[in-house]
Protein backbone atom coordinates (compact mmCIF):
# COMPACT_ATOMS: atom_id res chain seq x y z
CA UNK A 1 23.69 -32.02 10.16
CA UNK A 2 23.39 -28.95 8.33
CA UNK A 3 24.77 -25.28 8.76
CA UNK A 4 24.03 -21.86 8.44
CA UNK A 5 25.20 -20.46 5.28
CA UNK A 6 23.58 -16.81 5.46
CA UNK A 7 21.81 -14.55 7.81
CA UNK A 8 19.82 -11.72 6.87
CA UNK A 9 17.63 -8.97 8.90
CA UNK A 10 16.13 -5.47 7.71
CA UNK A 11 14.86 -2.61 10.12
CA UNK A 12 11.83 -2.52 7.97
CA UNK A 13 9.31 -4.33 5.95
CA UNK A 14 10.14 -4.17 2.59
CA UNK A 15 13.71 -3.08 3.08
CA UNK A 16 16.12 -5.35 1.23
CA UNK A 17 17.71 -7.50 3.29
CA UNK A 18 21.19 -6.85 4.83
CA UNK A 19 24.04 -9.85 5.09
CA UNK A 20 25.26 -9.98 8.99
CA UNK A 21 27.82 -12.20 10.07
CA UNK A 22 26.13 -12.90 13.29
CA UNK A 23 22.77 -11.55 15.04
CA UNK A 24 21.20 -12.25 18.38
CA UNK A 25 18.41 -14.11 18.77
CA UNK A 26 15.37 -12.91 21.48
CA UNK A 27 13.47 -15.90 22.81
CA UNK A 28 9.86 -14.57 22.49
CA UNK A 29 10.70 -11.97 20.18
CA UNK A 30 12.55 -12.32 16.90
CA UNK A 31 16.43 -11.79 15.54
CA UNK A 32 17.72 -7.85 16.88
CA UNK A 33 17.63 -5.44 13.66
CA UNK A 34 14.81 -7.36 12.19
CA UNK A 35 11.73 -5.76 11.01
CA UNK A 36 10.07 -8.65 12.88
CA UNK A 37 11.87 -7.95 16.22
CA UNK A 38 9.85 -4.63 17.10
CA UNK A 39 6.88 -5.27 15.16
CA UNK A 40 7.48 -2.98 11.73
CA UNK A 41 7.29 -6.28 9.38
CA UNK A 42 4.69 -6.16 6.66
CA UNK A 43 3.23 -9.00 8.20
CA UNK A 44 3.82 -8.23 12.08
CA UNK A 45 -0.01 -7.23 13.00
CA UNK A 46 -1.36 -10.29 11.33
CA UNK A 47 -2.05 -13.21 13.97
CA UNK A 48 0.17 -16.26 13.83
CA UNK A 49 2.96 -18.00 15.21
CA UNK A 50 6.47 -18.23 13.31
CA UNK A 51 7.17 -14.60 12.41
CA UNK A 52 10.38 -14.63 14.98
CA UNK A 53 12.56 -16.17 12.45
CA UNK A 54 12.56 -17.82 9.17
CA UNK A 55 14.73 -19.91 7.10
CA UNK A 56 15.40 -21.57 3.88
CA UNK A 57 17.31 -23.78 1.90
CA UNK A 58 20.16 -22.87 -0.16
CA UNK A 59 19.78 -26.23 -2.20
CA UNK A 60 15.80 -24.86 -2.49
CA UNK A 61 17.49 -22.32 -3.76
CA UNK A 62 19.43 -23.75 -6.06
CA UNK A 63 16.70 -26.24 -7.60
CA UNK A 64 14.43 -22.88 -8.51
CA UNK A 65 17.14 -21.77 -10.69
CA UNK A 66 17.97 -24.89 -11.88
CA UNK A 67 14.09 -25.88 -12.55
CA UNK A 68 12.57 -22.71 -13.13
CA UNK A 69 15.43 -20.11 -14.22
CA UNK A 70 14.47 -17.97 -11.20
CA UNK A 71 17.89 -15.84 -9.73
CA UNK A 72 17.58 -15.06 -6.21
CA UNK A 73 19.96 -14.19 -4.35
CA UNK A 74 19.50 -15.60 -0.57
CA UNK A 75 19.06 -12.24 1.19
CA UNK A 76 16.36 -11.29 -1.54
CA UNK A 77 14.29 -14.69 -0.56
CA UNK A 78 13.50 -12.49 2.54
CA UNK A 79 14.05 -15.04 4.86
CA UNK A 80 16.13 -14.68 7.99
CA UNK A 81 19.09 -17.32 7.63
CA UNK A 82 19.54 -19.80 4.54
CA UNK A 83 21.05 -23.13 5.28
CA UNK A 84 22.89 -25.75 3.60
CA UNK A 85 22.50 -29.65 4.51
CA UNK A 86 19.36 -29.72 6.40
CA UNK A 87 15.91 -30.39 5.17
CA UNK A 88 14.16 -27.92 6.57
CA UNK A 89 10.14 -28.64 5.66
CA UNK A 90 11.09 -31.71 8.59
CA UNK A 91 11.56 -29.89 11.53
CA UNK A 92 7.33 -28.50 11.32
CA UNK A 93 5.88 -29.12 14.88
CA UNK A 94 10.06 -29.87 16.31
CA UNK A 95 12.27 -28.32 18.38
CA UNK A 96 16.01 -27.96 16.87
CA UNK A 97 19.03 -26.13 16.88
CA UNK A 98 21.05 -23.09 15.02
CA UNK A 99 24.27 -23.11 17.52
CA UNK A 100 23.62 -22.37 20.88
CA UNK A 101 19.66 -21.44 19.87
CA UNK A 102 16.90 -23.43 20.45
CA UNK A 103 13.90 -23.04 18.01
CA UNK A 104 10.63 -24.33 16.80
CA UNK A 105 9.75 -25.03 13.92
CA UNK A 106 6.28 -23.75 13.50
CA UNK A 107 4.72 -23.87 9.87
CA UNK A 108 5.94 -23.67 6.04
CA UNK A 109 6.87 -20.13 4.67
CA UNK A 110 5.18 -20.50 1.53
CA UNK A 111 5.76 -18.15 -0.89
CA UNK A 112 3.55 -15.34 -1.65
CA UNK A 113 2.46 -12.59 -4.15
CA UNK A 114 4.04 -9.87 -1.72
CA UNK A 115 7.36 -12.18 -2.44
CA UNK A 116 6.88 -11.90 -6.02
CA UNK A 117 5.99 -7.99 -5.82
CA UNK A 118 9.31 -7.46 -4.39
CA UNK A 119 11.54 -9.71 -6.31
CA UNK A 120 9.88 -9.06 -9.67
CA UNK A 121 9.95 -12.44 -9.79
CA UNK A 122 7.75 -15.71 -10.71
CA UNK A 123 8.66 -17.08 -6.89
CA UNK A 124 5.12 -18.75 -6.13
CA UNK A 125 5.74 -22.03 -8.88
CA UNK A 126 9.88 -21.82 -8.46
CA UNK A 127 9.39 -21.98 -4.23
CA UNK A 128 6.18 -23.81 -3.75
CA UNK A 129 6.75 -26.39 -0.65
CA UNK A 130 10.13 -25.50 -0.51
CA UNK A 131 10.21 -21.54 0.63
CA UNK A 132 11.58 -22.00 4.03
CA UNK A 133 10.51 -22.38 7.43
CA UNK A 134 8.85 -19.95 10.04
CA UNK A 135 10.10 -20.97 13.76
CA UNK A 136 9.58 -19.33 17.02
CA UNK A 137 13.05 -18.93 19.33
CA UNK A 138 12.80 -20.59 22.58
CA UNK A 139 15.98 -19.98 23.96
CA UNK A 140 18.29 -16.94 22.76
CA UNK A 141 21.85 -16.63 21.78
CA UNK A 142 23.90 -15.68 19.07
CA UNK A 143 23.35 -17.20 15.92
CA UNK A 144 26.42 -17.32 13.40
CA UNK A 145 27.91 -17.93 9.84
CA UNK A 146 28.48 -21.74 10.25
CA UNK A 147 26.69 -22.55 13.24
CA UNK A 148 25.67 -26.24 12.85
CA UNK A 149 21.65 -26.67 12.40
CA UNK A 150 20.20 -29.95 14.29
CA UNK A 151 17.01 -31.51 15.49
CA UNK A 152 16.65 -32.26 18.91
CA UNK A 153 16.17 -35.85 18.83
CA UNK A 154 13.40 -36.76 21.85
CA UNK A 155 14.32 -39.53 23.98
């Protein structure tokens, strides 16, 4: 079982990121104060699924800076909530949980040359494969510091 170890939303695309103890999450619609949640994301008018939430690793993380010398701090990866214990690339195409929130896991958030643009980093190499996860919420709630992060094991 793994945990969440950070949450971060911004109002607008490009914003850096802000640190929230806790946020609500919209089934349908994205995390409340996210740039994602009314559509102002830099990515929001391109089709897709997975743009409600995303998440990554702190261990990925970790192994960048370790492997590649790359310093990011969690809210600059500009995903949503960072996680420790839980490999996330596992739950593509399955439902889990952040607390009381139920999510799906919907494709890889692989990193990208916007990314790098706004990190002034080299994040493509340091984050390939291991840049997160985009997930859709199914059923709301409040997501918090700690909440435990599970698969829902079918049947």
């Amino acid at each position: 079982m793994g945990s969440v170890a950070g949450i971060f939303v911004a109002p607008i695309g490009e914003m850096p990121l802000a640190s929230r103890e806790e946020v609500l999450a919209v089934a349908g619609h994205g995390l409340e104060g996210d740039r994602y949640f009314d559509g102002s994301g830099t990515y929001s008018t391109t089709p897709g699924t997975g743009r409600q939430v995303t998440l990554i690793e702190s261990e990925a993380l970790q192994a960048a800076e370790r492997d590649y010398d790359l310093h990011l701090p969690p809210g600059a990866s500009r995903r949503n909530i960072v996680t420790a214990g839980v490999a996330l690339n596992h739950l593509v195409g399955r439902e889990f949980m952040v607390g009381g929130v139920r999510l799906l896991g919907t494709r890889l958030c692989e990193p990208c040359s916007h990314l790098a643009k706004l990190t002034g980093q080299p994040v493509v190499k340091a984050l390939i494969h291991r840049a997160g996860l985009r997930a859709d919420i199914l059923e709301g709630g409040l997501i918090r510091l700690g909440d435990e992060v599970r698969p829902i094991e079918v049947g």
